[in-house]
Protein backbone atom coordinates (compact mmCIF):
# COMPACT_ATOMS: atom_id res chain seq x y z
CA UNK A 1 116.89 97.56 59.03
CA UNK A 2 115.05 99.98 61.01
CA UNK A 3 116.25 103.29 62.30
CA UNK A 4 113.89 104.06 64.65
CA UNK A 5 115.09 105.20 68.11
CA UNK A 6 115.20 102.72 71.02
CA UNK A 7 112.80 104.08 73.49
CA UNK A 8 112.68 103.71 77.35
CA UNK A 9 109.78 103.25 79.39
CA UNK A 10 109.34 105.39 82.53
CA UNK A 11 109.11 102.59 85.12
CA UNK A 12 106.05 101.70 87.25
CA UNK A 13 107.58 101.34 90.23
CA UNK A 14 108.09 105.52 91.02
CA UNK A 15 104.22 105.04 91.72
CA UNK A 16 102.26 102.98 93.73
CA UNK A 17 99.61 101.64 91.72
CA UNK A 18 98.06 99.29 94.72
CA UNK A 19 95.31 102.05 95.76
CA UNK A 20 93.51 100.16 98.08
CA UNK A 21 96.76 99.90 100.50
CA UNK A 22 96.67 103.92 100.60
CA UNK A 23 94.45 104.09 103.53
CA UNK A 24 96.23 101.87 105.54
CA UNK A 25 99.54 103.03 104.51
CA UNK A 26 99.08 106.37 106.00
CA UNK A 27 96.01 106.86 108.03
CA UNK A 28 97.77 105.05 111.05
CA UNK A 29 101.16 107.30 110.73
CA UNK A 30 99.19 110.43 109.98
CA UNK A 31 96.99 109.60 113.06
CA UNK A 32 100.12 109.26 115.30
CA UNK A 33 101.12 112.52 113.73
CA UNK A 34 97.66 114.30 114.88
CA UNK A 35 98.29 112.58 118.25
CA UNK A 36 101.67 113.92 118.92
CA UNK A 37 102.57 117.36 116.69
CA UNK A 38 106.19 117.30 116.76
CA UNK A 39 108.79 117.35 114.21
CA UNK A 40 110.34 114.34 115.67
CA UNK A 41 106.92 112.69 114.83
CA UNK A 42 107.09 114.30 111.28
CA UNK A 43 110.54 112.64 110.68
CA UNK A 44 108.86 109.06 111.40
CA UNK A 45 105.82 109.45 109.50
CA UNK A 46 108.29 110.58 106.49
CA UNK A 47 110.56 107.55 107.21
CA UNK A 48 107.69 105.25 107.00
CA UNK A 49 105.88 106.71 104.06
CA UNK A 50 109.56 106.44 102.00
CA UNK A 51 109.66 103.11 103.50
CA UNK A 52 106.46 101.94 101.68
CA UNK A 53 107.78 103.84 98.14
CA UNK A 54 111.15 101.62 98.60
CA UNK A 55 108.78 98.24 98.90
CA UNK A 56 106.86 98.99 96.54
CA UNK A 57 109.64 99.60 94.07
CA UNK A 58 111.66 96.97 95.40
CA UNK A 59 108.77 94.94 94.86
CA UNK A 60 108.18 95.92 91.40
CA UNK A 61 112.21 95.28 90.77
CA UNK A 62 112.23 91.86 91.95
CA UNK A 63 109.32 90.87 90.04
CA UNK A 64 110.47 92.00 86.68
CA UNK A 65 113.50 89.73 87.12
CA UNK A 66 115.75 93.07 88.48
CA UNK A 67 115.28 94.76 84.83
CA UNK A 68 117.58 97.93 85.37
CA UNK A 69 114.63 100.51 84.35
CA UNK A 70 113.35 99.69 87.66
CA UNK A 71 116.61 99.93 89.48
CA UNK A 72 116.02 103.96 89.68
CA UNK A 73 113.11 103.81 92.07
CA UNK A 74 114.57 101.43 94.11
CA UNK A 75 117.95 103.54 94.78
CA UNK A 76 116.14 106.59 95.04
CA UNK A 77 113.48 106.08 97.51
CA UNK A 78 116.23 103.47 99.50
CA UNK A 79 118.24 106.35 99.79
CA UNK A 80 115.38 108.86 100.91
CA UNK A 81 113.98 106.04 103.49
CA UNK A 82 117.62 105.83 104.73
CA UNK A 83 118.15 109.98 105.13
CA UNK A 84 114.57 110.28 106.77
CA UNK A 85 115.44 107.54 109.24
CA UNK A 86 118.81 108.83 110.28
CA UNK A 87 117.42 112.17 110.64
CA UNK A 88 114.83 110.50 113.24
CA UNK A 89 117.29 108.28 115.18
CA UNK A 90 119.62 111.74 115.50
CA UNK A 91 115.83 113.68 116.57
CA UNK A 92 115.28 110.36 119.07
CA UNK A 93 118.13 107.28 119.22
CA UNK A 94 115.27 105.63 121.31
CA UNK A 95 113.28 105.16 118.57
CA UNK A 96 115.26 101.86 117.89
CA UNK A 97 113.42 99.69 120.54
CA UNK A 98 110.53 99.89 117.45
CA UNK A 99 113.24 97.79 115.50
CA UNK A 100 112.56 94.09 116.98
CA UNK A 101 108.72 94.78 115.68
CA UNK A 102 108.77 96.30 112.71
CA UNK A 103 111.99 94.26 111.00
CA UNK A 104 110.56 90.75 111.37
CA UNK A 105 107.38 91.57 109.84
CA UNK A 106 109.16 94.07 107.09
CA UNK A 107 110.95 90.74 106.68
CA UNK A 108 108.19 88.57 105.26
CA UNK A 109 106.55 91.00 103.78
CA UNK A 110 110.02 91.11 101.43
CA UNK A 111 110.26 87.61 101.56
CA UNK A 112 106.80 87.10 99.93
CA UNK A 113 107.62 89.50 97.71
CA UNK A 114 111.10 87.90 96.79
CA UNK A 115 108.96 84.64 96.93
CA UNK A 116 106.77 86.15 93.99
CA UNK A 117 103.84 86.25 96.43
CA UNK A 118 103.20 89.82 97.17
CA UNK A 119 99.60 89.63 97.08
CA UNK A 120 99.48 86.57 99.44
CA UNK A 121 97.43 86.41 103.11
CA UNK A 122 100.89 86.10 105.30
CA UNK A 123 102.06 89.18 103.08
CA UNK A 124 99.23 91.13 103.23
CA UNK A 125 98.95 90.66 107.33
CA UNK A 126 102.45 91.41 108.19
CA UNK A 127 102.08 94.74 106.31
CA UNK A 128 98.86 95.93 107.95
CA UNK A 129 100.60 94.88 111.49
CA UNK A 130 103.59 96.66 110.78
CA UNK A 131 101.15 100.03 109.42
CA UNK A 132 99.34 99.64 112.70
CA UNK A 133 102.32 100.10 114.18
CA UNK A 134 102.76 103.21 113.09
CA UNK A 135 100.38 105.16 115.53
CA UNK A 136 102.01 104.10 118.82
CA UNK A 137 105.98 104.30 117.10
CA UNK A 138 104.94 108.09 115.95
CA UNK A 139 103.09 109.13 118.69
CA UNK A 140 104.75 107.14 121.93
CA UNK A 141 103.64 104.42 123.35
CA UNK A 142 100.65 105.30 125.29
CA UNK A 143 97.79 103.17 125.99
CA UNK A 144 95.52 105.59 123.98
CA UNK A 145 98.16 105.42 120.91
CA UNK A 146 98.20 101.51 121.32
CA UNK A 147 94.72 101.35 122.02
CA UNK A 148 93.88 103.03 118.50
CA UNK A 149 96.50 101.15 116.68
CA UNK A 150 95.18 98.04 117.72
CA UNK A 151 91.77 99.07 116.16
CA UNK A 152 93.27 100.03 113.01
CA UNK A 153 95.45 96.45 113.16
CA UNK A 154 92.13 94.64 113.96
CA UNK A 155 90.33 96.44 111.05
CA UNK A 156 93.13 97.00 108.03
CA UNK A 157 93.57 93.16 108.82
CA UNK A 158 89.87 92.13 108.13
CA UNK A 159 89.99 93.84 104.93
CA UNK A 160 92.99 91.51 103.48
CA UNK A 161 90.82 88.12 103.44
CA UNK A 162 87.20 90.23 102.75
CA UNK A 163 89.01 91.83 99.42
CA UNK A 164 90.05 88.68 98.54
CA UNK A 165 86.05 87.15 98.32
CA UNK A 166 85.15 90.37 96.31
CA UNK A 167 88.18 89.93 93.55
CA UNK A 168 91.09 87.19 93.63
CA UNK A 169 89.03 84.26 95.73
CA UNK A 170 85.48 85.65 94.65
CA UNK A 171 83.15 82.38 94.82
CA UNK A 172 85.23 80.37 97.39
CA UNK A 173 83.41 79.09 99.97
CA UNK A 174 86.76 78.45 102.39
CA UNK A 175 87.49 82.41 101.95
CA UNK A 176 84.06 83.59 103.04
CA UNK A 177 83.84 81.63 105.60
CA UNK A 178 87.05 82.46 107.21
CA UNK A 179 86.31 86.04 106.67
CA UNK A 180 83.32 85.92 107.73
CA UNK A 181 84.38 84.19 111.14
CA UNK A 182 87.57 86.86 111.49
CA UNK A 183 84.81 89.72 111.67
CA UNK A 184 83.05 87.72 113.59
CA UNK A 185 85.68 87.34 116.25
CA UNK A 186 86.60 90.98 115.81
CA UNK A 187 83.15 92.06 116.60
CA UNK A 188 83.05 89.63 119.72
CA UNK A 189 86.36 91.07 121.13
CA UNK A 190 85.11 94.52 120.69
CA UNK A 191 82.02 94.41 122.20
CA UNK A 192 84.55 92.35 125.64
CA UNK A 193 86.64 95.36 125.55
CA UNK A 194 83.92 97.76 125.44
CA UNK A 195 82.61 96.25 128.27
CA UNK A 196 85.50 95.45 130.07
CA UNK A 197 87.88 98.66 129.31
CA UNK A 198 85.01 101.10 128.17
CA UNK A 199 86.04 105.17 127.51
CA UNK A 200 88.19 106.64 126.74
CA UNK A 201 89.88 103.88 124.96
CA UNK A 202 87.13 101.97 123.63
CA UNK A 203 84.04 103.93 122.99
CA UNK A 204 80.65 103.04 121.92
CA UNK A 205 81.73 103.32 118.72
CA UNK A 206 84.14 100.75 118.23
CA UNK A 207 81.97 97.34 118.80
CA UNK A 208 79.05 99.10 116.59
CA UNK A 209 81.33 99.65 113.24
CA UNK A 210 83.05 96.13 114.55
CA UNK A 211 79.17 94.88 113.43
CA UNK A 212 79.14 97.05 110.43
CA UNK A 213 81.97 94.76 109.09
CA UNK A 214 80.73 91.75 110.16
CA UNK A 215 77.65 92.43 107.94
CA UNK A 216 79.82 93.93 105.57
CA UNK A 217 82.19 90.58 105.10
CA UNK A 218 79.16 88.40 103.48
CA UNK A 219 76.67 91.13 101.82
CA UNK A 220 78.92 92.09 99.74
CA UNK A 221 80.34 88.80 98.40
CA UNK A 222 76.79 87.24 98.74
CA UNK A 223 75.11 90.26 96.84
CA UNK A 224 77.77 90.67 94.38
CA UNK A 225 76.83 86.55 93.37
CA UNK A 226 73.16 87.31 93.48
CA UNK A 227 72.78 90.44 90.99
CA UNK A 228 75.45 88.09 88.27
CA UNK A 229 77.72 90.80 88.02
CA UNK A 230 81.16 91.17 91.07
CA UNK A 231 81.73 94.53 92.44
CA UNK A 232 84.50 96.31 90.58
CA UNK A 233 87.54 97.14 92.53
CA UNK A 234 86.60 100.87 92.29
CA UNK A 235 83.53 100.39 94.32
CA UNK A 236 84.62 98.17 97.04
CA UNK A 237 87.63 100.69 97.33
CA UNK A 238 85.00 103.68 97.79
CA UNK A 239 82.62 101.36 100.45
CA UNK A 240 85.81 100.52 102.44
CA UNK A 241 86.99 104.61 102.09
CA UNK A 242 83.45 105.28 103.98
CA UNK A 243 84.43 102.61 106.53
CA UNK A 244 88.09 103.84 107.08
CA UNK A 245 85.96 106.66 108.11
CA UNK A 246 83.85 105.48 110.21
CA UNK A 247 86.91 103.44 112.20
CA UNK A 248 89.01 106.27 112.31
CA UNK A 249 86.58 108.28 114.18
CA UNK A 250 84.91 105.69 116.12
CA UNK A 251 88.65 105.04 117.21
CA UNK A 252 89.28 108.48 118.39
């Protein structure tokens, strides 16, 4: 019989290892942050960013069939999420009229998750909508805050179906197309609100990165078919950290 001590492996879920959902995940509540300097603003951002460690090891709990290692994670950051957020409601009670928003689509986002779907297109949409979010719930509602969140919404949304033609749906002609047809779309409303709203909420900017993407959504899946090799996850995570970029400041 062997003696050999039982040992315990640190659980996954303390970290987020999904590193592509980083930029969305915080460059819309830092930008609300940048907008609006105030420590009422600092106790969102820290609510939401808890919020996303919870999911994730909620997430990670669920699909392991609730193992206890991964129970840890899940009280701790639950319990963090919940401090930060009562510390903001005592900061600003008003912040509760965000609630009707952000619950249904934290909702399916769980649900897919609970579902064993995590990685699916309603899943992936609902969390970029509620992340958007983030830039007019941290920095007030303005119509610059909701102007810029709609660009990142418009944007981190576009990425969820393009990804999916570079790695989990590479060679299917239904994905391409349809994300090809989103950026499409995207690019056509940009270049109507350019020209219809203009500065300072929709600058130059906006409707020429909107084109960037477009091209973006079928050279890379078409180019990545041609040279018989698909782009690694590394590189269309450093091409899409460029573009984050480029939206960010063509948002601003």
């Amino acid at each position: 019989m062997s003696t050999r001590p039982r040992t315990h492996r640190r659980s996954a879920a303390w970290v987020p290892d999904q590193h592509g959902a980083w930029f969305m995940v915080t460059v819309p509540p830092l930008t609300g942050l940048a907008l609006r300097p105030t420590w009422t603003a600092l106790l969102v951002t820290a609510t939401w960013l808890a919020g996303y460690f919870a999911f994730f090891a909620v997430s990670v709990w669920l699909r392991s069939r609730r193992q206890l290692r991964h129970r840890p994670p899940v009280i701790a950051y639950s319990a963090l999420t919940t401090a930060c957020g009562l510390c903001a409601l005592l900061a600003d009670v008003s912040l509760l009229k965000w609630v009707p928003l952000i619950a249904p689509l934290a909702a399916i986002a769980i649900w897919e998750t609970y579902r064993r779907r995590p990685r699916s297109l309603v899943s992936g949409v609902s969390t970029v909508l509620a992340a958007s979010l983030m830039v007019p719930v941290v920095a007030g509602a303005s119509a610059r805050a909701w102007a810029i969140g709609l660009i990142y919404a418009g944007f981190f949304v576009g990425t969820v179906p393009y990804v999916k033609t570079l790695i989990r749906e590479r060679g299917s002609t239904a994905w391409l197309a349809g994300s090809v047809a989103y950026h499409l779309a995207l690019a056509c409303i940009a270049v109507a609100a350019f020209v219809r709203v203009g500065a300072p909420l929709i600058k130059v900017g906006v409707p020429a990165v909107a084109a960037l993407l477009l091209i973006r959504s079928f050279t890379m899946p078409i180019s990545g078919a041609a040279r018989g090799r698909p782009w690694t996850p590394k590189q269309v995570g450093l091409l899409d950290a460029v573009l984050t970029v480029a939206v960010v400041v063509a948002a601003w």
